[in-house]
Protein backbone atom coordinates (compact mmCIF):
# COMPACT_ATOMS: atom_id res chain seq x y z
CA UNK A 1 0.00 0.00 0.00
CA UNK A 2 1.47 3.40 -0.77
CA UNK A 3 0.61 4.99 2.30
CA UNK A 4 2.13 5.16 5.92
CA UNK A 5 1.48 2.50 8.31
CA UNK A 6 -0.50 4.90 10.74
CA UNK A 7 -2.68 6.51 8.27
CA UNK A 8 -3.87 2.72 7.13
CA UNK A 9 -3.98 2.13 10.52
CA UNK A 10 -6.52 5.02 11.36
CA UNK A 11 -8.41 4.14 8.67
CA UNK A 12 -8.66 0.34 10.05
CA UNK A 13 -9.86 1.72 13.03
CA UNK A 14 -12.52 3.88 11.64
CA UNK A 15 -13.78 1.14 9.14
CA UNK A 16 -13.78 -1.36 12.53
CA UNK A 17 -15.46 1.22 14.69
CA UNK A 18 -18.29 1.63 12.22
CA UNK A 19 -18.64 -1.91 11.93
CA UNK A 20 -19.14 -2.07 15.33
CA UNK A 21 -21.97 1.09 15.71
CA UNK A 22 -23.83 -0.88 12.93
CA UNK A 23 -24.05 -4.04 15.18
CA UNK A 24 -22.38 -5.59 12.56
CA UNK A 25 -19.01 -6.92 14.27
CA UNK A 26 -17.74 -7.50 17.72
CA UNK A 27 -14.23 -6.29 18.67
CA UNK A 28 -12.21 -9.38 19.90
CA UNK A 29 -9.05 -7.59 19.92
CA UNK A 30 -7.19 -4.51 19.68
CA UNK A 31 -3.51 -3.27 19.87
CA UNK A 32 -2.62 -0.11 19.07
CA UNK A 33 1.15 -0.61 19.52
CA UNK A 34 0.77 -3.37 16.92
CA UNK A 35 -1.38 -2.48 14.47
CA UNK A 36 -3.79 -5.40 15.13
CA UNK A 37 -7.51 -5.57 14.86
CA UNK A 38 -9.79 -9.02 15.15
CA UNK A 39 -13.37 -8.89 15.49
CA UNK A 40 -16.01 -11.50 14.42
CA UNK A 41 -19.43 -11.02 13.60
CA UNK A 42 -19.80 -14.04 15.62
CA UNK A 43 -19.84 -16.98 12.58
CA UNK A 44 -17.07 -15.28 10.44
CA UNK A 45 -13.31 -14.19 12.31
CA UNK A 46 -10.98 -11.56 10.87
CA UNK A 47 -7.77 -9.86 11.57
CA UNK A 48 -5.77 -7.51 9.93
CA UNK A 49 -2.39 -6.05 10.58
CA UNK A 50 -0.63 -2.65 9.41
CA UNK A 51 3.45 -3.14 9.01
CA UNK A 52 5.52 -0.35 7.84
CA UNK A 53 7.64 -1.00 5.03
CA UNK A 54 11.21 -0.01 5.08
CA UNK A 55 11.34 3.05 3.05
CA UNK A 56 8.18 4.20 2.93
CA UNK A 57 4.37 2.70 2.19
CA UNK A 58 2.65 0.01 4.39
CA UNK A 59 1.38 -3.80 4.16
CA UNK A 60 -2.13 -5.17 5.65
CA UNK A 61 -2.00 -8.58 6.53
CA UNK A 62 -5.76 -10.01 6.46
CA UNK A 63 -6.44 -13.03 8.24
CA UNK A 64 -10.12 -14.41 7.73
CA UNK A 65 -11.47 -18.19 9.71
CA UNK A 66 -14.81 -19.03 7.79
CA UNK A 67 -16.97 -22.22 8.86
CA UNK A 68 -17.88 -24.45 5.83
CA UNK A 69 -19.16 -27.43 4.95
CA UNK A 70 -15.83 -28.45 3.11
CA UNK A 71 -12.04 -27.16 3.79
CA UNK A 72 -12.25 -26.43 0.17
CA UNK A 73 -15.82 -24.37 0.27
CA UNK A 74 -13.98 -23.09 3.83
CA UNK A 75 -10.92 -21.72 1.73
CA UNK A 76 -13.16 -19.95 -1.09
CA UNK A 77 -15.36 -17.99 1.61
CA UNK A 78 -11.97 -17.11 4.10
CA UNK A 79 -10.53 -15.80 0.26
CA UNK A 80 -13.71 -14.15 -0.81
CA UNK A 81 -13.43 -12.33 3.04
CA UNK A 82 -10.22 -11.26 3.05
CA UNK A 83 -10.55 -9.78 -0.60
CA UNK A 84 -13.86 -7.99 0.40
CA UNK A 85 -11.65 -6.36 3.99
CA UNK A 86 -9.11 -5.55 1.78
CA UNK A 87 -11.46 -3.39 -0.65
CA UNK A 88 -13.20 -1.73 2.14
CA UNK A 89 -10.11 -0.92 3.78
CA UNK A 90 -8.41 0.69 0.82
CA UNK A 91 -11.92 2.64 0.18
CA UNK A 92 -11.53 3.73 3.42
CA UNK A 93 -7.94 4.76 3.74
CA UNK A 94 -8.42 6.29 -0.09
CA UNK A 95 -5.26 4.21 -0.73
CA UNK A 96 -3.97 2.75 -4.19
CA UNK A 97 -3.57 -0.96 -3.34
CA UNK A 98 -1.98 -3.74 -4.21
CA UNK A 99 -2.63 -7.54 -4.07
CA UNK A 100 0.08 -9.74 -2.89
CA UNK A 101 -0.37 -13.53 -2.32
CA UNK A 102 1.99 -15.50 0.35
């Protein structure tokens, strides 16, 4: 992501704390220090963390736990999750994103 670590982070925040208004997600945890965010909407899990890149610009690490009826159907709905944080969260931090797979 081409933009700092704290101004993704801020926006993380703000995109969690509406979540949360709307009734739409509990807060499991939160660190500041660490950039960390998980909250569930009590069937679905995600967490995302905000690193600083050496030299400027940021990466989000999204972490989504989806029940299914198959690991593979599991998989597919954890991706499809993950894809749809990532959007919002870029929306939200008006950020020019990029997708890397690990």
């Amino acid at each position: 992501v081409k933009k700092n670590a704290d101004d993704i982070w801020q926006a993380t925040t703000r995109l969690a704390d509406k979540r949360l208004a709307e009734g739409r997600i509990k807060i499991l945890k939160k660190e500041d220090s660490d950039r960390l965010i998980k909250g569930t909407d009590e069937i679905q899990t995600a967490e995302v963390k905000v690193i600083e890149k050496e030299g400027g610009g940021s990466k989000i690490i999204v972490k989504a736990d989806v029940p299914g009826e198959s690991k593979e159907e599991e998989s597919k709905k954890e991706e499809e999750l993950a894809l749809r944080i990532m959007k919002n969260l870029c929306d939200e931090a008006k950020a020019d994103c990029k997708l890397v797979e690990k």
